[in-house]
N, C-alpha and C. Protein backbone atom coordinates (compact mmCIF):
# COMPACT_ATOMS: atom_id res chain seq x y z
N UNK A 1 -2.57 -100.88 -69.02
CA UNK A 1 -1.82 -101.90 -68.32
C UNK A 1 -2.79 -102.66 -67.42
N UNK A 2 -2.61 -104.64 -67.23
CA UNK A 2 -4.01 -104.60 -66.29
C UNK A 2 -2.92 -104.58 -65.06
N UNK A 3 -3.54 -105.42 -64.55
CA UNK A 3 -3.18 -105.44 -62.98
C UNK A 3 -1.99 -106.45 -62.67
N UNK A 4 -2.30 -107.53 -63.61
CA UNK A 4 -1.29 -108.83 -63.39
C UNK A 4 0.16 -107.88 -64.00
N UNK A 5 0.44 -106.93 -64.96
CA UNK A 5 1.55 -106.45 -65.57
C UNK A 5 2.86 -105.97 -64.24
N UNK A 6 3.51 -105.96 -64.61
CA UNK A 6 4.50 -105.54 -63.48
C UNK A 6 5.14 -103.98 -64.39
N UNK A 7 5.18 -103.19 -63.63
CA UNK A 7 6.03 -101.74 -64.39
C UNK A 7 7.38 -102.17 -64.83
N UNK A 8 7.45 -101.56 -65.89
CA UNK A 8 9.06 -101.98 -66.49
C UNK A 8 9.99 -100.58 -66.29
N UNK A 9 10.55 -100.48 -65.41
CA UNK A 9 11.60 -99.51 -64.77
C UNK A 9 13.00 -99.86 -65.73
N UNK A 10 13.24 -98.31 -66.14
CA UNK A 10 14.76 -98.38 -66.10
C UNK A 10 15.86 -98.74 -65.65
N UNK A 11 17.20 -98.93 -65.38
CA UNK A 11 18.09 -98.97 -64.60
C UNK A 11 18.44 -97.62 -63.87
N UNK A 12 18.68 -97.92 -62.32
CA UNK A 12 18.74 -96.64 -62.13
C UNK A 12 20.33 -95.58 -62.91
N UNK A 13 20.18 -94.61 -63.32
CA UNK A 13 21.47 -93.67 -63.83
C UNK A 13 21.72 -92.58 -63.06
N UNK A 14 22.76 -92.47 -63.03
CA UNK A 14 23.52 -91.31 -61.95
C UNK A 14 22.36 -89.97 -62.47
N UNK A 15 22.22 -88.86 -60.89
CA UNK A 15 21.58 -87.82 -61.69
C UNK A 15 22.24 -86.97 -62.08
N UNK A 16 22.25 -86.94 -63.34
CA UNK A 16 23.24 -85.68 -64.33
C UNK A 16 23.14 -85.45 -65.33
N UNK A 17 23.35 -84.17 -65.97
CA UNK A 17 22.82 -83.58 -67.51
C UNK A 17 22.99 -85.12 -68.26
N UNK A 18 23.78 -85.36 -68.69
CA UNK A 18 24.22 -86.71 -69.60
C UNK A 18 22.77 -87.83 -69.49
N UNK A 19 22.77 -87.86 -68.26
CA UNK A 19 21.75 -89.66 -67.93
C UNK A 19 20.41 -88.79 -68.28
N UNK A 20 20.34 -87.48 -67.61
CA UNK A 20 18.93 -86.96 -67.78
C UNK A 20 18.42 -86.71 -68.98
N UNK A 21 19.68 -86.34 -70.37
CA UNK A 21 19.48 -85.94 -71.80
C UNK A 21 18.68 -87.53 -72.89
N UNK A 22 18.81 -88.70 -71.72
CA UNK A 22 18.77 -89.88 -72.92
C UNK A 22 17.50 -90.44 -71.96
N UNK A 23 16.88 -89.38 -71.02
CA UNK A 23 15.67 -89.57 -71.08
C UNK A 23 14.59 -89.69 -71.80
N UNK A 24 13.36 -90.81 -72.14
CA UNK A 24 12.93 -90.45 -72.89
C UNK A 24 12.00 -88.92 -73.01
N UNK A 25 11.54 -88.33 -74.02
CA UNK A 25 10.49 -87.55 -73.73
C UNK A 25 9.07 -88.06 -74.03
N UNK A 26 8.36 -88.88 -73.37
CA UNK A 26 7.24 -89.20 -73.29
C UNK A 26 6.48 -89.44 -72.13
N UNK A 27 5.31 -89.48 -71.84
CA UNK A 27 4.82 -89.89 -70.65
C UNK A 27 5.16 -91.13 -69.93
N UNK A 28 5.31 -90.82 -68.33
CA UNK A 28 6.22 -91.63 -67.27
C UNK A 28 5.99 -90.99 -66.35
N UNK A 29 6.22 -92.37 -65.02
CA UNK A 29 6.41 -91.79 -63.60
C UNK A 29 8.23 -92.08 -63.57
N UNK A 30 8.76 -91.00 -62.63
CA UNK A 30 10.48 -91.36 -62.02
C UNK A 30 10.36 -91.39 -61.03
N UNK A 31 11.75 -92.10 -60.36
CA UNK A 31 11.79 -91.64 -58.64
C UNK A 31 13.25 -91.53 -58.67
N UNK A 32 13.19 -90.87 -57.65
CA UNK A 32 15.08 -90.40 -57.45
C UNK A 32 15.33 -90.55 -55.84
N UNK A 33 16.59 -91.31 -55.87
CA UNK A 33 16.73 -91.40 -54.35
C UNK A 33 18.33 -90.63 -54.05
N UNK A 34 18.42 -90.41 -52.39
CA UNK A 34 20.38 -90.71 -52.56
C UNK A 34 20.17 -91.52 -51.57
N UNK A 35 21.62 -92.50 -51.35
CA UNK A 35 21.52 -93.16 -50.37
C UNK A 35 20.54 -94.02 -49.99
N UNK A 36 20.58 -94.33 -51.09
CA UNK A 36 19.42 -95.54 -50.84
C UNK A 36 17.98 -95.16 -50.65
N UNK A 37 17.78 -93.85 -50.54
CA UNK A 37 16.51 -93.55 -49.62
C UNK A 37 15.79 -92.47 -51.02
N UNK A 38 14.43 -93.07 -51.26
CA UNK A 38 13.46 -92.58 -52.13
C UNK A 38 13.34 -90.98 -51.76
N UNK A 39 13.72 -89.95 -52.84
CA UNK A 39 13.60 -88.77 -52.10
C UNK A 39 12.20 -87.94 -53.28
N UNK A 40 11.87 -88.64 -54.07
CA UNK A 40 10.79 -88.20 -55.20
C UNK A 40 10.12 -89.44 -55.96
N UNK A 41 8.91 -88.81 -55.80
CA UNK A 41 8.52 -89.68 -56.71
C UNK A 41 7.36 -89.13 -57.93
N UNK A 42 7.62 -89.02 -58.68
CA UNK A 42 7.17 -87.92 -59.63
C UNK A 42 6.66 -88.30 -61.54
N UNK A 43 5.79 -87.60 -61.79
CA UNK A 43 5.51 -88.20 -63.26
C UNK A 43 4.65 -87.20 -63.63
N UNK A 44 4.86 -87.55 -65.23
CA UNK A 44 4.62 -86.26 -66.28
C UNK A 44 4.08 -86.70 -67.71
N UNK A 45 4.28 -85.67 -68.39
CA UNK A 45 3.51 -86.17 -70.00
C UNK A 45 4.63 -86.19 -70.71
N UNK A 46 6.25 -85.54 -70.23
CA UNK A 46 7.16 -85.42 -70.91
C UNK A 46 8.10 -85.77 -69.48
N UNK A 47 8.77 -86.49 -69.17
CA UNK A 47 9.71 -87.31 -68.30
C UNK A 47 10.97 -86.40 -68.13
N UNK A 48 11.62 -86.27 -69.61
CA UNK A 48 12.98 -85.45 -69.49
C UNK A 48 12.69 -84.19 -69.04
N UNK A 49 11.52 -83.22 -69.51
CA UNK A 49 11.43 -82.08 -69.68
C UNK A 49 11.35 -81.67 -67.67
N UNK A 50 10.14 -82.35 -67.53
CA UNK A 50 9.95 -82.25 -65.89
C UNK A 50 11.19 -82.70 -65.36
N UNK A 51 12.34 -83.91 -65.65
CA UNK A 51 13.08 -83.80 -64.14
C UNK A 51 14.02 -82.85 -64.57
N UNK A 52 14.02 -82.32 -65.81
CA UNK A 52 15.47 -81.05 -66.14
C UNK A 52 14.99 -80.08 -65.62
N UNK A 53 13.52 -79.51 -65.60
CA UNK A 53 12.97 -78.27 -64.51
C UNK A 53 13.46 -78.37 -63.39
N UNK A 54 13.06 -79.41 -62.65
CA UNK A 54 13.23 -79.51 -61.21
C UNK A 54 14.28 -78.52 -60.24
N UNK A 55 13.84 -77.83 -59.72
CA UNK A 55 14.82 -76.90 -59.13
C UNK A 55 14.63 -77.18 -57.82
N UNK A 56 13.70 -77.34 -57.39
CA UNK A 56 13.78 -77.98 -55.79
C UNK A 56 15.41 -78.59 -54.91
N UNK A 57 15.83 -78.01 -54.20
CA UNK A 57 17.03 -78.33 -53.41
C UNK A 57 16.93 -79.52 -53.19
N UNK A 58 15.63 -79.78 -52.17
CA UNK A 58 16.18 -81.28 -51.62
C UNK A 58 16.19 -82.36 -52.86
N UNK A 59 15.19 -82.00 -53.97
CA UNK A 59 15.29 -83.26 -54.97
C UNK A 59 16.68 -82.98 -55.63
N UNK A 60 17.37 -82.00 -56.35
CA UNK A 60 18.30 -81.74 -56.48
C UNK A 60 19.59 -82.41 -55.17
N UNK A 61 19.45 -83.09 -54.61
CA UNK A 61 20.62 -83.59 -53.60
C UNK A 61 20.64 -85.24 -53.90
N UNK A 62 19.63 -85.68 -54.95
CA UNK A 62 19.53 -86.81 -55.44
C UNK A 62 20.75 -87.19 -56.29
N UNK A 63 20.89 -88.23 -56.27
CA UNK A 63 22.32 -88.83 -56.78
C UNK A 63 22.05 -89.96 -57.98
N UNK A 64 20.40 -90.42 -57.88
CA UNK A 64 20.31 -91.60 -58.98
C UNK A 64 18.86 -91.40 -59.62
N UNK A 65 18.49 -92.48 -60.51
CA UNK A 65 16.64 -91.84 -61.30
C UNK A 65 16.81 -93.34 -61.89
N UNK A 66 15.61 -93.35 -62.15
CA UNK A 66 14.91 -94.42 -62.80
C UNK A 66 12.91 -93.80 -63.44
N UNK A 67 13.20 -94.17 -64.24
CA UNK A 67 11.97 -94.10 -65.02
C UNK A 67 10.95 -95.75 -65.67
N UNK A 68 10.03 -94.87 -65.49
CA UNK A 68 9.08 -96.31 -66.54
C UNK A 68 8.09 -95.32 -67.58
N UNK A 69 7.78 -95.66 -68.95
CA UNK A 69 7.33 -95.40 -69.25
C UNK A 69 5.64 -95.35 -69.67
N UNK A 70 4.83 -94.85 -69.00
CA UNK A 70 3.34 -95.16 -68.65
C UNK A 70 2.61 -94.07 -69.31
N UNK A 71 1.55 -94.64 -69.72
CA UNK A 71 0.55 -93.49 -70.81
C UNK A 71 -0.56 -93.34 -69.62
N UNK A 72 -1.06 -94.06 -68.31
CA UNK A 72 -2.00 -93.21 -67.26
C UNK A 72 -0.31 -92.68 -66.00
N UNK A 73 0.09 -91.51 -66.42
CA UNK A 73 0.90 -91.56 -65.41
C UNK A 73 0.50 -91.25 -63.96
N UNK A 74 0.15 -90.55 -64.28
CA UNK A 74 -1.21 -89.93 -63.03
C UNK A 74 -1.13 -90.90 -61.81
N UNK A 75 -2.41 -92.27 -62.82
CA UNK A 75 -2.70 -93.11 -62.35
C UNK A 75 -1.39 -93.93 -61.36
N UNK A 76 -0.28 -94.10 -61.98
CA UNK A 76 0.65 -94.99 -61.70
C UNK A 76 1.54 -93.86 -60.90
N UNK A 77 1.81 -93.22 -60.59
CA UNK A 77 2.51 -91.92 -59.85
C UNK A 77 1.47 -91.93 -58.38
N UNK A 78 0.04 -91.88 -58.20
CA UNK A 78 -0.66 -91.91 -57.47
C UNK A 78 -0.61 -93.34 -56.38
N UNK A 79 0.02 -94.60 -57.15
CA UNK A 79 -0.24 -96.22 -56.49
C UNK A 79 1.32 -96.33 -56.10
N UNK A 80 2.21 -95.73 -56.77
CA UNK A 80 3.65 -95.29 -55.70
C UNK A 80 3.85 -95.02 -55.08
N UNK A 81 2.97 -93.51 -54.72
CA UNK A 81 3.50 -92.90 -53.66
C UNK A 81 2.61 -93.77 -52.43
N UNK A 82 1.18 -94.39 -52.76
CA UNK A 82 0.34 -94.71 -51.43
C UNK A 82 1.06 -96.13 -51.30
N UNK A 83 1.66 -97.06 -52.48
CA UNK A 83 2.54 -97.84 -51.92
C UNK A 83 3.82 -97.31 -51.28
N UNK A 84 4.61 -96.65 -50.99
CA UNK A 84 5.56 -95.84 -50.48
C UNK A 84 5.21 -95.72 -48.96
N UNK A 85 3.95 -94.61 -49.11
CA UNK A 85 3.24 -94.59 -47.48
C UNK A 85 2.94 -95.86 -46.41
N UNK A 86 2.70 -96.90 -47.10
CA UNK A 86 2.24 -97.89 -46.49
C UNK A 86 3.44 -98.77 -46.02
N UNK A 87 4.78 -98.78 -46.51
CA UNK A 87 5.68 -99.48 -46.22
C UNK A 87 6.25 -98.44 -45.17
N UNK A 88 6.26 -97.33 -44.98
CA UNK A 88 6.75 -96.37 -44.51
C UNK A 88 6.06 -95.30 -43.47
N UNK A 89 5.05 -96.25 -42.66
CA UNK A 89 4.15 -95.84 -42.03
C UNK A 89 3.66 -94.13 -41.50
N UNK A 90 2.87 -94.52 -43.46
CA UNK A 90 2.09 -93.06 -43.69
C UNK A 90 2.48 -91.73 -44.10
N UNK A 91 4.28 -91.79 -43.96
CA UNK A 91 5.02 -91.15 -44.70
C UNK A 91 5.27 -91.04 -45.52
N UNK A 92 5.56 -89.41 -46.86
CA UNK A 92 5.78 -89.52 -48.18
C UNK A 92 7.28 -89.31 -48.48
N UNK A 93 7.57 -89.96 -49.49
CA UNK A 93 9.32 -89.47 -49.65
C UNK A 93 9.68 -88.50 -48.92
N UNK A 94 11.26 -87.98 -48.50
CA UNK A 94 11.37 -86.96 -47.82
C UNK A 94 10.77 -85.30 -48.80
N UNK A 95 11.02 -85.21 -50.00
CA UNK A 95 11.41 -84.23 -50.73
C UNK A 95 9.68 -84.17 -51.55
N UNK A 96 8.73 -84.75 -50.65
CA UNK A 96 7.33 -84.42 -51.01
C UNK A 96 6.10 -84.11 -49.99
N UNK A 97 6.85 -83.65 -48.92
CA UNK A 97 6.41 -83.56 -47.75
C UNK A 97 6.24 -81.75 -47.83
């Protein structure tokens, strides 16, 4: 991807077996918020497989998800969260702290 590209995000879908099953399984960063408020921000080589693990409570209190699908996820999971920090002076989502 160069630089001028913009990420192509999903719509966000309620979080639940159903929205999480028509995940794709390929490499991607997600983020999940409730209430408006970013509570993860997270990415993998398999998208569905990682947010159906997720057992963590506080991410589990999430209510919505959105995905993009990215082959450096790493890379693009890494420029989220330090864009995240910077709007949010220096703070990471709640549920990555």
């Amino acid at each position: 991807m160069n630089k001028n590209q913009q990420v192509e995000w999903s719509e966000w879908a309620d979080f639940n077996q159903d929205m999480i099953s028509k995940t794709p399984e390929s490499s991607g960063v997600f983020m999940m918020h409730a209430g408006m408020k970013i509570l993860y921000i997270g990415g993998s080589e398999n998208m569905r497989k990682s947010i159906e693990a997720i057992s963590e409570e506080c991410v589990l209190n999430a209510t919505r998800f959105r995905y993009s699908q990215e082959r450096d996820f790493e890379k693009r999971r890494n420029k989220l969260v330090a864009d995240y920090k910077k709007r949010h002076e220096g703070r990471a989502p709640e549920c990555m702290n």
